[in-house]
C-alpha atoms as a PDB file:
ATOM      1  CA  UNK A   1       0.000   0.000   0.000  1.00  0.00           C
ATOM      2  CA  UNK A   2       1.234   3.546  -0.752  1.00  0.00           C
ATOM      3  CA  UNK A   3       2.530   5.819   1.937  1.00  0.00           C
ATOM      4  CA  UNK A   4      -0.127   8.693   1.816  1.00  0.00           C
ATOM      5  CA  UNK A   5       1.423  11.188   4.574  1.00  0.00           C
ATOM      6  CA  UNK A   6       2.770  13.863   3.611  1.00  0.00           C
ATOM      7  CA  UNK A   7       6.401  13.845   4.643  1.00  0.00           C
ATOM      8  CA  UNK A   8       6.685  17.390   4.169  1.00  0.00           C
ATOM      9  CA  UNK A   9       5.398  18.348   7.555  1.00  0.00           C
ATOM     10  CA  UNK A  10       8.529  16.648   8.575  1.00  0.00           C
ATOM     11  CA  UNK A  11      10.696  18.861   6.731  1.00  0.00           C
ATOM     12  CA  UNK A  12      12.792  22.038   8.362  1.00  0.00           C
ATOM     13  CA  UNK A  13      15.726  24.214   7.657  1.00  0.00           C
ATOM     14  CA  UNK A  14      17.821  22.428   9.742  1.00  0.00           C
ATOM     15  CA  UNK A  15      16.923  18.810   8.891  1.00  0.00           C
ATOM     16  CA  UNK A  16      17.844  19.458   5.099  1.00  0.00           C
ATOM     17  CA  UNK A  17      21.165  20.508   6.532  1.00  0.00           C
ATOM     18  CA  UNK A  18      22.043  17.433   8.297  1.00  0.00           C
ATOM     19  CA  UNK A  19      20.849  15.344   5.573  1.00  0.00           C
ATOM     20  CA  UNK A  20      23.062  17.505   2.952  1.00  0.00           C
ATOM     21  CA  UNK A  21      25.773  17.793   5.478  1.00  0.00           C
ATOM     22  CA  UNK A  22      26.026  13.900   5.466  1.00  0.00           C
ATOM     23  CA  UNK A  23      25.955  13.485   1.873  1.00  0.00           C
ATOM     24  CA  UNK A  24      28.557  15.955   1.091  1.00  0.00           C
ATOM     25  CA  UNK A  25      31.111  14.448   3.742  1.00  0.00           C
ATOM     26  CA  UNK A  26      30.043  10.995   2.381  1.00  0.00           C
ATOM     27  CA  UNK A  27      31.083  12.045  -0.826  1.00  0.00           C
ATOM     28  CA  UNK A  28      33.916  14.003  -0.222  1.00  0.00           C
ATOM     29  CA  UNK A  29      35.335  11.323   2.096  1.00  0.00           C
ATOM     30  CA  UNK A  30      34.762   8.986  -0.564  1.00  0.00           C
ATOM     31  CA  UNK A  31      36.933  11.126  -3.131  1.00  0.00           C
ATOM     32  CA  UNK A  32      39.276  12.270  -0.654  1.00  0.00           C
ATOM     33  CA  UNK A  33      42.549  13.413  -2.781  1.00  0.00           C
ATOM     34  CA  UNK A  34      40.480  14.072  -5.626  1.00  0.00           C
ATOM     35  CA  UNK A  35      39.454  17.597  -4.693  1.00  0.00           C
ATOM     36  CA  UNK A  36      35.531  16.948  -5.215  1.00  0.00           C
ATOM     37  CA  UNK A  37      33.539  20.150  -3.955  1.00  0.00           C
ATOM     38  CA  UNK A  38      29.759  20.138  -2.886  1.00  0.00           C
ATOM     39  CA  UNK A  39      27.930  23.222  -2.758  1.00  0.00           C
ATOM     40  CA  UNK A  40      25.106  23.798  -0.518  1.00  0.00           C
ATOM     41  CA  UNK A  41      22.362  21.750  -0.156  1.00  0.00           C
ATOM     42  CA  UNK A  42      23.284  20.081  -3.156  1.00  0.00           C
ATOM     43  CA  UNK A  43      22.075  16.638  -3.456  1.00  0.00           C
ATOM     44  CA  UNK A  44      23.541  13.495  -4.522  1.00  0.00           C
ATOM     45  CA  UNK A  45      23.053   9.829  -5.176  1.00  0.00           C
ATOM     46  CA  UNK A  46      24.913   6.864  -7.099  1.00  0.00           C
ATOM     47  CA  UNK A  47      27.151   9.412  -8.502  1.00  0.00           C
ATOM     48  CA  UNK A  48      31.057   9.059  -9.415  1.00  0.00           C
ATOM     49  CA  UNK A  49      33.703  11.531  -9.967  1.00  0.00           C
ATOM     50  CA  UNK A  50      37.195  12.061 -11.590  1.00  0.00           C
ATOM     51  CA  UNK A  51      39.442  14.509  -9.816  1.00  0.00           C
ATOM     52  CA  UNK A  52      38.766  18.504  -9.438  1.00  0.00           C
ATOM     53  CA  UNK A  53      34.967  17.651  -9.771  1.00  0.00           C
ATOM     54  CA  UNK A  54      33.149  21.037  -8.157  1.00  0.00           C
ATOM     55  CA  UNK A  55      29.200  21.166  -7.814  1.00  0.00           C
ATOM     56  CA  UNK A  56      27.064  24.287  -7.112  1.00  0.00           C
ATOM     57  CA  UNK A  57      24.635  25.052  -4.410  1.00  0.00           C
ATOM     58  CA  UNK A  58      21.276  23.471  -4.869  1.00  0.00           C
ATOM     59  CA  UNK A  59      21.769  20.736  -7.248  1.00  0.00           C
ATOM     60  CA  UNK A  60      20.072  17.722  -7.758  1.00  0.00           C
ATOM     61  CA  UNK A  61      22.901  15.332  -9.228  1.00  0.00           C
ATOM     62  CA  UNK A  62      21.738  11.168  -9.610  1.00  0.00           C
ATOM     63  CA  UNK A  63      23.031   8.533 -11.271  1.00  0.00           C
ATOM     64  CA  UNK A  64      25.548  10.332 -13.303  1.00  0.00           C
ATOM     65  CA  UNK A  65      29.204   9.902 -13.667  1.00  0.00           C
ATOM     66  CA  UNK A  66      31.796  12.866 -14.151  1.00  0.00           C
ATOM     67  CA  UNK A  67      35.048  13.503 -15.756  1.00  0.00           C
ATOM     68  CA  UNK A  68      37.932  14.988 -14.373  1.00  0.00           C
ATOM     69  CA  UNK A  69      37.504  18.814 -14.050  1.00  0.00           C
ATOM     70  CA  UNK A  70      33.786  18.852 -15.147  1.00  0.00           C
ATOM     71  CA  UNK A  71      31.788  21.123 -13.162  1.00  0.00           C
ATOM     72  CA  UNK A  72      27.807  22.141 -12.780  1.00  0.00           C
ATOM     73  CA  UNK A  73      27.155  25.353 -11.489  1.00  0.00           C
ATOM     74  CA  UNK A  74      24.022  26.355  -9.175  1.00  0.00           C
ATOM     75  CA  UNK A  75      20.437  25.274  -9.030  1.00  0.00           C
ATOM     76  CA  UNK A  76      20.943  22.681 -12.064  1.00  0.00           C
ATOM     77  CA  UNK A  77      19.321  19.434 -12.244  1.00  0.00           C
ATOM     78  CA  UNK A  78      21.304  16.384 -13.951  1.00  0.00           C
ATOM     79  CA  UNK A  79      20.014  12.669 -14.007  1.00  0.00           C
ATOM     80  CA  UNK A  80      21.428   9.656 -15.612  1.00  0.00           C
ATOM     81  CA  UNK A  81      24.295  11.366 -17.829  1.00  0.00           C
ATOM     82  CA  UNK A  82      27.618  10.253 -18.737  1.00  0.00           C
ATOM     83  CA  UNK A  83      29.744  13.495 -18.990  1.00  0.00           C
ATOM     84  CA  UNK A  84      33.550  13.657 -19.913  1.00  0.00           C
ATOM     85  CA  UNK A  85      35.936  15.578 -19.370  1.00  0.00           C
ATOM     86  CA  UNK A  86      36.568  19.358 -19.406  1.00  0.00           C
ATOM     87  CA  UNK A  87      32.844  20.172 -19.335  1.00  0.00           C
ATOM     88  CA  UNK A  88      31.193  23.218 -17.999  1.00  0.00           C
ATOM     89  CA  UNK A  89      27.726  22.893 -17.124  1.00  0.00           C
ATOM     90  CA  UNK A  90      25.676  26.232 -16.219  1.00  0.00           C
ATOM     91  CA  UNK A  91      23.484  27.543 -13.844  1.00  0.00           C
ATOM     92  CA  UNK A  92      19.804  26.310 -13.683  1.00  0.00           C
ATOM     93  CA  UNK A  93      20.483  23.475 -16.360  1.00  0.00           C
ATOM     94  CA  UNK A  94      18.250  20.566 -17.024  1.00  0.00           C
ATOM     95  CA  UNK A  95      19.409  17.436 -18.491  1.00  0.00           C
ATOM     96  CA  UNK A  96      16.898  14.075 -18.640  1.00  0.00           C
ATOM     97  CA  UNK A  97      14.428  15.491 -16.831  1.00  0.00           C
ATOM     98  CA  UNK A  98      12.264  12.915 -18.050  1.00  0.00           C
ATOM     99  CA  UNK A  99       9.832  11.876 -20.911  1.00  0.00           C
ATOM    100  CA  UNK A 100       5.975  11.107 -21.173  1.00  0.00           C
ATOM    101  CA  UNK A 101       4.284   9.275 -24.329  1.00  0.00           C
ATOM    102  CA  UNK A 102       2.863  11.082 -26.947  1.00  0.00           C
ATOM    103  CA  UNK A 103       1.596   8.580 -29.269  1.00  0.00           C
ATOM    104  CA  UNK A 104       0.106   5.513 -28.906  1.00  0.00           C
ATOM    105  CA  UNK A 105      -0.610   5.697 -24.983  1.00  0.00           C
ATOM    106  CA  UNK A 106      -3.688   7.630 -24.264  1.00  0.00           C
ATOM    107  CA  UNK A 107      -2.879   9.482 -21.649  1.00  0.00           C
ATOM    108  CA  UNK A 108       0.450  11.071 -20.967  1.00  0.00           C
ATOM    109  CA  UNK A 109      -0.092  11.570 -16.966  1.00  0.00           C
ATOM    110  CA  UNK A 110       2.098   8.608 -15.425  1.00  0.00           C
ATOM    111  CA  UNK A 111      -0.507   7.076 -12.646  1.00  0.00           C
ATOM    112  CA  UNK A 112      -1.787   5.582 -16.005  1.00  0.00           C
ATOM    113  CA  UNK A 113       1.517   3.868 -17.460  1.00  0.00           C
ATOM    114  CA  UNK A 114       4.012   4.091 -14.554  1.00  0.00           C
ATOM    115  CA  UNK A 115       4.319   2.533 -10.764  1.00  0.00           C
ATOM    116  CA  UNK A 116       5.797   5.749  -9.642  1.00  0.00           C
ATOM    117  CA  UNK A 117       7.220   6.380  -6.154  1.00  0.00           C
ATOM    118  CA  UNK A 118       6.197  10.140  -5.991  1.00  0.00           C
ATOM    119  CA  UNK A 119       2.651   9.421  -7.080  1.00  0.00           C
ATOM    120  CA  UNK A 120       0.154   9.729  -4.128  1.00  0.00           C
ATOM    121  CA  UNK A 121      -2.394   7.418  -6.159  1.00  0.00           C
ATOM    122  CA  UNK A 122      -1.399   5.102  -9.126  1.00  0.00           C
ATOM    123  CA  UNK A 123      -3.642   2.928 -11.346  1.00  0.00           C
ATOM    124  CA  UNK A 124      -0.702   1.081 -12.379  1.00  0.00           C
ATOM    125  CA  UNK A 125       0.979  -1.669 -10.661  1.00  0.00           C
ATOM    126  CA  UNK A 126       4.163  -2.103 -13.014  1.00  0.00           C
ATOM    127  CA  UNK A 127       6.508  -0.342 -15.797  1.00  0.00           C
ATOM    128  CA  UNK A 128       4.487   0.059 -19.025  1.00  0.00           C
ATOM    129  CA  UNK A 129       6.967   3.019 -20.457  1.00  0.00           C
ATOM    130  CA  UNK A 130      10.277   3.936 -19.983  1.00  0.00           C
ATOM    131  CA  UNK A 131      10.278   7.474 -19.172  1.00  0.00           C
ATOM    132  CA  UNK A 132      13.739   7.984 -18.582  1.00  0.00           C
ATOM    133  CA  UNK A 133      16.755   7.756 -20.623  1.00  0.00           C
ATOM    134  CA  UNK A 134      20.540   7.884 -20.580  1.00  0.00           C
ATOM    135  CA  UNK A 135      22.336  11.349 -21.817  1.00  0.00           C
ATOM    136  CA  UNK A 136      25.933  11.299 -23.133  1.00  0.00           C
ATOM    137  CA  UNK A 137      28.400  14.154 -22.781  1.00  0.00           C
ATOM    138  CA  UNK A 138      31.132  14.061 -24.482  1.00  0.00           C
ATOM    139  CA  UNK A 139      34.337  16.031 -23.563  1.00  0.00           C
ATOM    140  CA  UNK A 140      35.433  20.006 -23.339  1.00  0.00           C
ATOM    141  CA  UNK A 141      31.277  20.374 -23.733  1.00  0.00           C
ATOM    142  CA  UNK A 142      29.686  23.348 -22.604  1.00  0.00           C
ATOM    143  CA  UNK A 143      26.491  24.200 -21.682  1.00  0.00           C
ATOM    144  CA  UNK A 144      24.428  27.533 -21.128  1.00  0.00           C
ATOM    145  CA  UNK A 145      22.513  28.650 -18.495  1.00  0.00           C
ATOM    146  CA  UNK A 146      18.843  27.518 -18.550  1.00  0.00           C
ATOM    147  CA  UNK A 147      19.409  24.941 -21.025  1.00  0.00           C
ATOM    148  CA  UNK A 148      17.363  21.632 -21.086  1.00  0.00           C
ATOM    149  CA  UNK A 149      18.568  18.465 -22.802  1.00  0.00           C
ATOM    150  CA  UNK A 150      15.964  15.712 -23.278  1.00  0.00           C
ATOM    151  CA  UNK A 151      15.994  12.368 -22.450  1.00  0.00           C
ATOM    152  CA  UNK A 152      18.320   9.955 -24.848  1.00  0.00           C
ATOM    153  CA  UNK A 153      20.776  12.883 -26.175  1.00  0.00           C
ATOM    154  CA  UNK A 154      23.947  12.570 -27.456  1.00  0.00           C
ATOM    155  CA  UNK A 155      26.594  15.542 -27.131  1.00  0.00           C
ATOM    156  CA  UNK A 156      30.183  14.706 -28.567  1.00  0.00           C
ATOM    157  CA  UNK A 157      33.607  16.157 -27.867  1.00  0.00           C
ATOM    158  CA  UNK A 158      33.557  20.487 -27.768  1.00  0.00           C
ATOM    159  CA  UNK A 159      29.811  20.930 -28.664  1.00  0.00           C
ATOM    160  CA  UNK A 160      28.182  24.118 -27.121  1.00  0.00           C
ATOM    161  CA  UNK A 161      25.084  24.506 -26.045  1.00  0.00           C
ATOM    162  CA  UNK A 162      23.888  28.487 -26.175  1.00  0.00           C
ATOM    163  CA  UNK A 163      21.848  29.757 -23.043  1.00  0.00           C
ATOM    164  CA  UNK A 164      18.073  29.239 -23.009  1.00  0.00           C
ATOM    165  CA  UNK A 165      18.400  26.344 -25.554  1.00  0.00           C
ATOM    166  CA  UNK A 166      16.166  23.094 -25.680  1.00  0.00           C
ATOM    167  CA  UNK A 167      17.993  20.519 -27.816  1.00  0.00           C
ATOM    168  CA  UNK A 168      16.134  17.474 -29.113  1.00  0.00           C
ATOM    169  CA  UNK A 169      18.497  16.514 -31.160  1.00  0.00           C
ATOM    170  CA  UNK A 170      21.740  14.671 -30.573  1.00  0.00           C
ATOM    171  CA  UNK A 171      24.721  17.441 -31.243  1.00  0.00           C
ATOM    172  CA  UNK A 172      27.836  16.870 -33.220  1.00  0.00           C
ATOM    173  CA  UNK A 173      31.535  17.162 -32.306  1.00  0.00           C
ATOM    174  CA  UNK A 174      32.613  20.859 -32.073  1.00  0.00           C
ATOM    175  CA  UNK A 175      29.081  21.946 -32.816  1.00  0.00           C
ATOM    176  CA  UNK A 176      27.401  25.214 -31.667  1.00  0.00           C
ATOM    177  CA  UNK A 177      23.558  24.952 -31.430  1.00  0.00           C
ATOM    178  CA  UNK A 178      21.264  27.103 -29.922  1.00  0.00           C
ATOM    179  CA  UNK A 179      17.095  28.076 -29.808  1.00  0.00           C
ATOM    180  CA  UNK A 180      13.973  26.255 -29.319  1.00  0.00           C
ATOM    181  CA  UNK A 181      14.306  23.188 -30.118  1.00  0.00           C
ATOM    182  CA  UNK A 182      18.207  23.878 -30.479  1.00  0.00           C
ATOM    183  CA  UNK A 183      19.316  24.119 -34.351  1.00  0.00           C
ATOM    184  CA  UNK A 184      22.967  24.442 -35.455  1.00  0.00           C
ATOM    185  CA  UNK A 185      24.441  27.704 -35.803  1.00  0.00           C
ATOM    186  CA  UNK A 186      28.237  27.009 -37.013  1.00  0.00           C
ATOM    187  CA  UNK A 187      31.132  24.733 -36.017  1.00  0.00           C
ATOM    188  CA  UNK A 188      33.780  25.844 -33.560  1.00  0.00           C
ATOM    189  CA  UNK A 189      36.948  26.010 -35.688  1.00  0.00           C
ATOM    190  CA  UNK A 190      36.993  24.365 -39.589  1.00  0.00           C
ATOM    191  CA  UNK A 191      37.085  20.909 -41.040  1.00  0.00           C
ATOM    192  CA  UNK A 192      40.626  20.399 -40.692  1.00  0.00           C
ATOM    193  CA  UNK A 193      41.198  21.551 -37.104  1.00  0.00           C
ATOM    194  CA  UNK A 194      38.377  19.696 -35.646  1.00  0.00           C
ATOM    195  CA  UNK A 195      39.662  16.357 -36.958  1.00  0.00           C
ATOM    196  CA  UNK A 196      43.110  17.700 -35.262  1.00  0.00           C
ATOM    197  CA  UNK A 197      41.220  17.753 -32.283  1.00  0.00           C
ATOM    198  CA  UNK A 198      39.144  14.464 -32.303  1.00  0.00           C
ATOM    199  CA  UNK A 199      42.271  12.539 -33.334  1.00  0.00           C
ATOM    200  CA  UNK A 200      44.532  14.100 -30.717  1.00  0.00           C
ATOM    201  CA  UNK A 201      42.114  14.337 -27.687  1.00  0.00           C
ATOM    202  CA  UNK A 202      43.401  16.547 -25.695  1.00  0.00           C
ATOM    203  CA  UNK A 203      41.789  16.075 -22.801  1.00  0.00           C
ATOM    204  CA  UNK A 204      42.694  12.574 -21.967  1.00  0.00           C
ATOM    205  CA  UNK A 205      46.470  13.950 -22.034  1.00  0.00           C
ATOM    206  CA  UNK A 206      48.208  14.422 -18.501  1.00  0.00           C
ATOM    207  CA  UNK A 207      47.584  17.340 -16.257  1.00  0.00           C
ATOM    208  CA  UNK A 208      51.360  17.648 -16.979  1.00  0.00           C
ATOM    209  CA  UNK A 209      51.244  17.905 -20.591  1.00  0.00           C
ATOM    210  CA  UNK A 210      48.516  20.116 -20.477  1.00  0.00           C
ATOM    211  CA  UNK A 211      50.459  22.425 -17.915  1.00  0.00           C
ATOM    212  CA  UNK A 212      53.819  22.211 -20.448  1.00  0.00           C
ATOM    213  CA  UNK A 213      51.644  23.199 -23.073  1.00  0.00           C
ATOM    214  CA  UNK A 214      48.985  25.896 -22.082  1.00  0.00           C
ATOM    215  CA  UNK A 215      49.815  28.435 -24.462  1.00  0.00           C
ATOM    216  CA  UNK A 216      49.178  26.869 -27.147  1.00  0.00           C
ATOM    217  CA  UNK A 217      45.559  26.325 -26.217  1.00  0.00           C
ATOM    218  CA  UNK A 218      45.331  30.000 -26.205  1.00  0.00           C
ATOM    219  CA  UNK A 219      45.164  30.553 -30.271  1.00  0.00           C
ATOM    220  CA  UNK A 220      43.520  27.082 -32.406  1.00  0.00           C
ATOM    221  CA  UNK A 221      46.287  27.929 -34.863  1.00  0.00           C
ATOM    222  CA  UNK A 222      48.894  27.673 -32.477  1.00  0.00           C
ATOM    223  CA  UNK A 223      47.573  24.460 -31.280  1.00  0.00           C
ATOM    224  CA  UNK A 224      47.339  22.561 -34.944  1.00  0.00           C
ATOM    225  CA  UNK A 225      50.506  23.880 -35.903  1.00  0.00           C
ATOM    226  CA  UNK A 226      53.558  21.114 -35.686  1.00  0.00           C
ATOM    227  CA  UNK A 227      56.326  22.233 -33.330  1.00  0.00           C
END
């Protein structure tokens, strides 16, 4: 039988900081060495992280896994996604938020399809659609504030994602896209540098050779160009 009380009678100021306080030193004990930061209130669950992993206040971060120096600013929400490395997620982001049908089933309110946990009432006892699905981040990706990425999305490697955008669509490597629903705007550098870039992948190179070599990321010529 469902639970029907309302559990947020329970809930106070100083309770959410407990349970946030125990998630973040869980975590962070975890990844000690690794430099993983949790901003406030920020929750968490079946999550991994490289190293230099840093997380805003107010997050909502589950069953994800993160590269090494990916970050997601404040107030985003992130659920099952794969993200490389390198990325820079922004404030207030959504990314599988979830799906509902829109053909076939005749309703698209889940008590109908779905055996949810946060459903006060369901007229559904098991799983009849799937209305969640893995996202893929590829590496150096970044996102704008207030974007949404759907359920099932691929990014690849250097893609940005303009503020405000919805994308629907699964985004190629070194892409710019941007709108409602997200369309492609231009590529990042030409042909012949972005094949530079996907064969080389930089970002799986040591922190060492990426420290010897800084100024070179500085100018894309510089960068392609043989020593």
């Amino acid at each position: 039988m469902k639970d029907y009380i309302d559990k947020s009678f329970m809930m106070n100021p100083l309770g959410e900081y407990f349970k946030w306080l125990r998630c973040k030193c869980t975590y962070q004990f975890k990844y000690w060495g690794n430099h993983l930061r949790i901003g406030y209130l920020t929750k968490l669950g079946n999550t991994t992280f490289g190293r230099y992993n840093t997380l805003g206040s107010n997050c909502v971060v589950l069953n994800c896994s993160l590269g090494d120096f990916s970050y997601i600013n404040s107030f985003s929400f992130v659920l099952n996604t794969t993200m490389g490395r390198y990325c820079s997620v922004g404030p207030n982001v959504k990314i599988a938020p979830g799906k509902h049908p829109t053909s076939v089933f005749v309703s698209t309110h889940p008590v109908t399809f779905n055996n949810q946990a946060n459903l006060v009432k369901n007229y559904c006892t098991e799983e009849k659609f799937k209305n969640y699905q893995p996202v893929t981040i590829g590496n150096d990706v970044w996102i704008g504030a207030n974007a949404i990425i759907i359920d099932g999305i691929h990014i690849a490697d250097g893609a940005i994602i303009a503020a405000n955008s919805l994308v629907t669509r699964d985004v190629g490597p070194f892409e710019i896209v941007g709108g409602n629903p997200a369309k492609f705007i231009k590529k990042r550098f030409d042909d012949e540098q972005i094949r530079y870039l996907v064969d080389t992948e930089w970002w799986n190179q040591s922190e060492e050779w990426i420290q010897a070599n800084i100024s070179k990321f500085w100018d894309i010529e510089n960068f392609v160009t043989p020593v």
